[in-house]
Protein backbone atom coordinates (compact mmCIF):
# COMPACT_ATOMS: atom_id res chain seq x y z
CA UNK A 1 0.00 0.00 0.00
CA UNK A 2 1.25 3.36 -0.82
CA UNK A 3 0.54 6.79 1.17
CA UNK A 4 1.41 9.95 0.02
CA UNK A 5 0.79 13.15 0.85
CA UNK A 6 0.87 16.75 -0.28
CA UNK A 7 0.65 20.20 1.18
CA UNK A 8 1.11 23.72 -0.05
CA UNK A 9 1.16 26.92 1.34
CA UNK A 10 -1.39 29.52 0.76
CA UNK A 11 -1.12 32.24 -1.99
CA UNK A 12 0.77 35.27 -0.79
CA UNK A 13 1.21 33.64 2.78
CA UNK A 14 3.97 34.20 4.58
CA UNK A 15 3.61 30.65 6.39
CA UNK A 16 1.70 27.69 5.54
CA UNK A 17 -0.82 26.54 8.63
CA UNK A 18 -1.63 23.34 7.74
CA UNK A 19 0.35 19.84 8.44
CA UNK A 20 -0.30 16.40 7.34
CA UNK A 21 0.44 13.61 9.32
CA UNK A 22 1.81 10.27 7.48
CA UNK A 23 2.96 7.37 10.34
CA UNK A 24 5.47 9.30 12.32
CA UNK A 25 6.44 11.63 9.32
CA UNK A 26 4.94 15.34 9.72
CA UNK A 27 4.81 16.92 6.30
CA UNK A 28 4.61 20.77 6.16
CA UNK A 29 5.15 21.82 2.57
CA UNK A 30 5.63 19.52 -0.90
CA UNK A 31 5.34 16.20 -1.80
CA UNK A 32 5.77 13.06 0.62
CA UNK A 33 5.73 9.38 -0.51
CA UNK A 34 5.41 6.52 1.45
CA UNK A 35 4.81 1.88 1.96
CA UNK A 36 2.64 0.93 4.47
CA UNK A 37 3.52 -2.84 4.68
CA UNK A 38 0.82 -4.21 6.77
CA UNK A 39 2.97 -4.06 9.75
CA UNK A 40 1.88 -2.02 12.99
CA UNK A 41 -0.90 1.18 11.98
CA UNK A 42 -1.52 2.94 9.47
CA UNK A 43 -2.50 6.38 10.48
CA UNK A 44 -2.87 9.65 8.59
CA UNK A 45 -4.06 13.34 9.48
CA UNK A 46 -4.69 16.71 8.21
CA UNK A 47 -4.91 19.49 10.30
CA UNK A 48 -5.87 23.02 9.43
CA UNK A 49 -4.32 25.93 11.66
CA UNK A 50 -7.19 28.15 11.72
CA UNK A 51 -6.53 30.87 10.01
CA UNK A 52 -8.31 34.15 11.49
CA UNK A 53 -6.38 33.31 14.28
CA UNK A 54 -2.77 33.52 15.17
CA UNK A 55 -0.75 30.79 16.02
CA UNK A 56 -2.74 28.27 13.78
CA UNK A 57 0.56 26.80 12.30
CA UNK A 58 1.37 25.76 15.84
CA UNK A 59 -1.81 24.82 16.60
CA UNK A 60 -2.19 22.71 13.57
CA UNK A 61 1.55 21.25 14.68
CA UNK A 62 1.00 20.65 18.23
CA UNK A 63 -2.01 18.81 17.07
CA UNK A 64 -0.50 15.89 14.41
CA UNK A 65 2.56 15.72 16.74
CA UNK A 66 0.00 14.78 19.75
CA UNK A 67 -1.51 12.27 17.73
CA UNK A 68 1.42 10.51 16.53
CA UNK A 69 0.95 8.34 19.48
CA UNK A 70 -1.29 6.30 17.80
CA UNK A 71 1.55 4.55 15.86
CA UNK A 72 2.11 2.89 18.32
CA UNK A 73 -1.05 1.57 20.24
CA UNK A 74 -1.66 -2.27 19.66
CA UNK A 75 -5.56 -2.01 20.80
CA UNK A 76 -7.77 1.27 18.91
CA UNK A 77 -10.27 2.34 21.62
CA UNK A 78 -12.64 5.11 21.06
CA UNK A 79 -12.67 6.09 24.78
CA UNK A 80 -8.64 6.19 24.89
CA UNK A 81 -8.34 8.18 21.85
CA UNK A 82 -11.00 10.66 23.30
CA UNK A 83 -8.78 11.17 26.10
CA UNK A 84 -5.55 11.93 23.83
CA UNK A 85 -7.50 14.38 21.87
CA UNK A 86 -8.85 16.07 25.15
CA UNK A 87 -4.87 16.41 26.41
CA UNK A 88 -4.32 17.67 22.79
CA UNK A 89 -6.74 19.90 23.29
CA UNK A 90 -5.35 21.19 26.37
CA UNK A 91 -2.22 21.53 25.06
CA UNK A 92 -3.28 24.29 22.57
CA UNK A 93 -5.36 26.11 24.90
CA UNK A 94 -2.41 26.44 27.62
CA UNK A 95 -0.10 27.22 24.56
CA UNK A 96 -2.58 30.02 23.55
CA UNK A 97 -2.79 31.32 27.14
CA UNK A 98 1.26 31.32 27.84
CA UNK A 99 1.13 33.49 24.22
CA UNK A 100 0.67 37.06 24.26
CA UNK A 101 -1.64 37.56 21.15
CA UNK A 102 -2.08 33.63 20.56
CA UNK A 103 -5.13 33.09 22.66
CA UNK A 104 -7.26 32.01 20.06
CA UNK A 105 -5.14 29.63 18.03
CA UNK A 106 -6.97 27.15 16.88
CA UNK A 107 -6.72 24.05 14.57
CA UNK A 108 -9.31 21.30 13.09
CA UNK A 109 -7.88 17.68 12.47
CA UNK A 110 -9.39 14.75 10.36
CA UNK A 111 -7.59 11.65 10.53
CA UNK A 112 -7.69 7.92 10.22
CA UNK A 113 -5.87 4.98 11.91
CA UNK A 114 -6.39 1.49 11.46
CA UNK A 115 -4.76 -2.27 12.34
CA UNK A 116 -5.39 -5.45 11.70
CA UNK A 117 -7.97 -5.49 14.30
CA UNK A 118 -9.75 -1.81 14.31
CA UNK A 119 -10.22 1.07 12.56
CA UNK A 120 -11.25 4.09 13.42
CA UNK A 121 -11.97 8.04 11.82
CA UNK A 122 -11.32 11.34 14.16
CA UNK A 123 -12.77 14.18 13.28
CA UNK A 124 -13.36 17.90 14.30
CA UNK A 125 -13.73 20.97 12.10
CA UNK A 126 -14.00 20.84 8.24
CA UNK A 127 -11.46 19.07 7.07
CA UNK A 128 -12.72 15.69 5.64
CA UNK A 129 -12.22 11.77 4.99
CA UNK A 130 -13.57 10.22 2.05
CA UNK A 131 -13.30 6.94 0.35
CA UNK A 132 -13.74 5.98 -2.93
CA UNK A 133 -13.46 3.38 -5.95
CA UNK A 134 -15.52 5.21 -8.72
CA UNK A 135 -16.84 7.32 -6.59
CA UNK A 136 -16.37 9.44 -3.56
CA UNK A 137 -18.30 8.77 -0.11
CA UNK A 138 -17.77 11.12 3.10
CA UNK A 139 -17.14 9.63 6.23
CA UNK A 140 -17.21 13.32 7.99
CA UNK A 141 -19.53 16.12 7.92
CA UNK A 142 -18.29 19.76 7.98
CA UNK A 143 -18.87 20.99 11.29
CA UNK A 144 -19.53 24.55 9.87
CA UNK A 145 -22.15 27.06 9.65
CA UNK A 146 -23.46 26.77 6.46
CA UNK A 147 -23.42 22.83 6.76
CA UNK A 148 -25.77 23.32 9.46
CA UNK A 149 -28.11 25.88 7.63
CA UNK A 150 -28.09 23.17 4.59
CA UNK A 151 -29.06 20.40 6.95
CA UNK A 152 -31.92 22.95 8.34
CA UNK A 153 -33.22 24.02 5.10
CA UNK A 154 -31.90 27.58 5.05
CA UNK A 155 -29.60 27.49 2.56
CA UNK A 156 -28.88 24.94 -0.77
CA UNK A 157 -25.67 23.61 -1.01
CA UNK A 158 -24.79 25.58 -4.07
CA UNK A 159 -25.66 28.14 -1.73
CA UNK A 160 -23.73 26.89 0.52
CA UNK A 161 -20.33 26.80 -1.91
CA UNK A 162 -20.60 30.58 -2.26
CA UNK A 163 -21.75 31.69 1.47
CA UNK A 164 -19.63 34.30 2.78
CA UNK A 165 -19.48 32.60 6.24
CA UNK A 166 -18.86 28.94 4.43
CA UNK A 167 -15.40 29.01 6.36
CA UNK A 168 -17.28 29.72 9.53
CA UNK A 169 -16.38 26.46 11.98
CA UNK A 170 -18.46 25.61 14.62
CA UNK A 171 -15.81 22.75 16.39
CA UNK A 172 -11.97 23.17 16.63
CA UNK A 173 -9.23 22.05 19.15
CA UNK A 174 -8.20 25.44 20.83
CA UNK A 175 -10.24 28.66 19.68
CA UNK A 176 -9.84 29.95 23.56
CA UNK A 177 -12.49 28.11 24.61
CA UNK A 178 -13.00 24.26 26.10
CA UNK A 179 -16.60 24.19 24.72
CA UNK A 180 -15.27 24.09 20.66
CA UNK A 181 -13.83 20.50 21.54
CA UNK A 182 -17.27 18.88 22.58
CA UNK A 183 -18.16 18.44 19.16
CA UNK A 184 -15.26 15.39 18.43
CA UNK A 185 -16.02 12.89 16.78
CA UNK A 186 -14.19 9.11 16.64
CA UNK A 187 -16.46 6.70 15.21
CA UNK A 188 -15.45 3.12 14.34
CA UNK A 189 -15.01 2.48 10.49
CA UNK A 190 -13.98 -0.83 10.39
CA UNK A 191 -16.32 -1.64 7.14
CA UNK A 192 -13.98 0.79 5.51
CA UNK A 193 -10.52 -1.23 6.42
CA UNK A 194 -12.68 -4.82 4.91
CA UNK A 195 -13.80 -2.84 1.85
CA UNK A 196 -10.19 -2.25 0.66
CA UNK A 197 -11.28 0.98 -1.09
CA UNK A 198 -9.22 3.97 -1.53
CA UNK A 199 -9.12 7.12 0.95
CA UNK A 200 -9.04 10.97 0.42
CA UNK A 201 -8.45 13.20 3.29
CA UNK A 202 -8.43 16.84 2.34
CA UNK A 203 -8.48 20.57 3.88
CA UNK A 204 -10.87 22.84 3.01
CA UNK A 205 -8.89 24.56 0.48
CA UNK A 206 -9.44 21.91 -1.65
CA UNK A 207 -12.90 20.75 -1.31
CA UNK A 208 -14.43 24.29 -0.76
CA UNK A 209 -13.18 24.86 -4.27
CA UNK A 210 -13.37 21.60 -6.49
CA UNK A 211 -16.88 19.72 -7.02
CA UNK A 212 -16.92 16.22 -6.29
CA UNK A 213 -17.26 14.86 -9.53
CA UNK A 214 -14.23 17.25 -10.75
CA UNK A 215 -12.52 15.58 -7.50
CA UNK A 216 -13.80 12.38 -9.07
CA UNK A 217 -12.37 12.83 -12.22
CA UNK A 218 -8.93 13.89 -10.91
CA UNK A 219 -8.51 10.51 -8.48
CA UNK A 220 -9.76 8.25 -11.18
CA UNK A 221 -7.21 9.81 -13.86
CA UNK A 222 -4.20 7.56 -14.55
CA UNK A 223 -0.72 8.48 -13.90
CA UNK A 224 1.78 9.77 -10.74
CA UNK A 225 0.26 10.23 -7.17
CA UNK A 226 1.85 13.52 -7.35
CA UNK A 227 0.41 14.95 -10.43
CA UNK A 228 -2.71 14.06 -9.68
CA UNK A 229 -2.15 16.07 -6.66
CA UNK A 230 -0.93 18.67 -8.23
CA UNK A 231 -3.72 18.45 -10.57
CA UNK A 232 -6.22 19.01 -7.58
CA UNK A 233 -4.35 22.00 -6.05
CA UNK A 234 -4.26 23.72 -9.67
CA UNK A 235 -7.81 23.59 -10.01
CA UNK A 236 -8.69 24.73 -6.40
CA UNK A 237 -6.07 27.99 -7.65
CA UNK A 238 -8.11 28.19 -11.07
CA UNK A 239 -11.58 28.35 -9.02
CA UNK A 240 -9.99 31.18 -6.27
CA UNK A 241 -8.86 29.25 -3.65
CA UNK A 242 -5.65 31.34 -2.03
CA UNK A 243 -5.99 29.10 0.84
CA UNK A 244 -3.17 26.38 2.42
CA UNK A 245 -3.68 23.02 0.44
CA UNK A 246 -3.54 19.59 2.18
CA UNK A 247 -3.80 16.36 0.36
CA UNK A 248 -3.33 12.60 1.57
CA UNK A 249 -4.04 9.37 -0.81
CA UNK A 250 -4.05 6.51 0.78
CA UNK A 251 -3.84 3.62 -2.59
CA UNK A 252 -4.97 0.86 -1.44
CA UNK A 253 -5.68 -0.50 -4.95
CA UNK A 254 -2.72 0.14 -6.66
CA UNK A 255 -3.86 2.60 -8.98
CA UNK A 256 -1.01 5.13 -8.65
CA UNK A 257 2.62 5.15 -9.59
């Protein structure tokens, strides 16, 4: 199984926010490649320093680093991880205190981890986790504003796409306040891990910007991991996203070089 991953920094930003979490490896610009024998976990993250916010690069950081723990657990229980995530999440809140100016930083994080025995999806914010063979399923919901006016009634999501709150979160680790971190999710997805299909965990940079059947289109089109990539970060650009890009593929299926 190959995993690789790909992030790039906002346009005319001085720092990129975002970092992607591959096994032990933290990615925080370009192009990352990696095997995933069958051997131990497999766990992958994005996280998405919130940007409005200072200190959402080290948000975003302290975050995958926290996590990286998981590597290394031989049983995947939802209550254990819960309690990671909630030292996490204390972490960047005491971070944001001890930091004039910082109190506020903020990140989301969307990740999956999986063994021979488990697996299991984390997710706050709107980053997201898909899979997909042909075609692409969700395994998270945006924990936004407009995703909860959509699911209300009061707005369509084309609507939605073009909201000037649709970057509006409603669930982060950090933000200054302990209340943004009751909204985690960890639900087990172990009919993912026995369906062997591919998965797509992305910021909002990217699917803010690129339909899912253009997203479609891009994963199913034959060639290099990293063009295809590539390909999906162009055509965020083309369709005005100057936001931080994060990409992981996890090919399961072999349909990458």
């Amino acid at each position: 199984m190959k995993i690789y991953g790909y992030v790039e920094k906002g346009m005319g930003k001085t720092e990129c926010q975002d970092r992607v979490l591959i096994g032990d490896t933290i990615l925080a610009g370009g192009f990352l490649s990696a095997d995933y024998e069958g051997d131990g976990n497999l766990l992958v993250a994005v996280a998405d320093g919130v940007g409005g916010n200072p200190g959402g690069e080290r948000a975003s950081l302290l975050a995958v680093d926290s996590i990286r723990v998981l590597n290394r657990r031989t049983e995947l229980v939802e209550e254990d991880v819960k309690q990671l995530l909630s030292y996490t999440n204390g972490q960047i809140l005491r971070a944001g205190q001890l930091t004039p100016g910082m109190e506020q930083m903020a990140t989301t994080l969307t990740a999956f981890v999986m063994n021979q025995e488990k697996a299991l999806s984390i997710h706050i914010g709107n980053c997201r986790l898909c899979t997909y063979k042909k075609y692409l399923k969700a395994l998270t919901k945006d924990q936004t504003a407009v995703a909860d006016m959509v699911s209300r009634g009061e707005l369509t999501r084309e609507e939605a796409l073009v909201s000037p709150i649709r970057n509006q979160i409603n669930a982060c680790l950090g933000g200054g306040r302990e209340e943004y971190f009751q909204a985690l999710q960890i639900e087990t997805q172990d009919s993912v891990s026995a369906q062997g299909s591919n998965l797509l965990l992305t910021c909002d940079g990217i699917h803010d910007y690129v339909g899912e059947e253009e997203l479609e289109r891009l994963l199913l089109s034959a060639g290099e991991a990293q063009t295809v990539c590539r390909s999906m970060a162009e055509t965020a650009r083309k369709n005005g996203s100057l936001d931080d890009i994060s990409i992981i593929l996890v090919d399961r299926m072999g349909r990458y070089q």
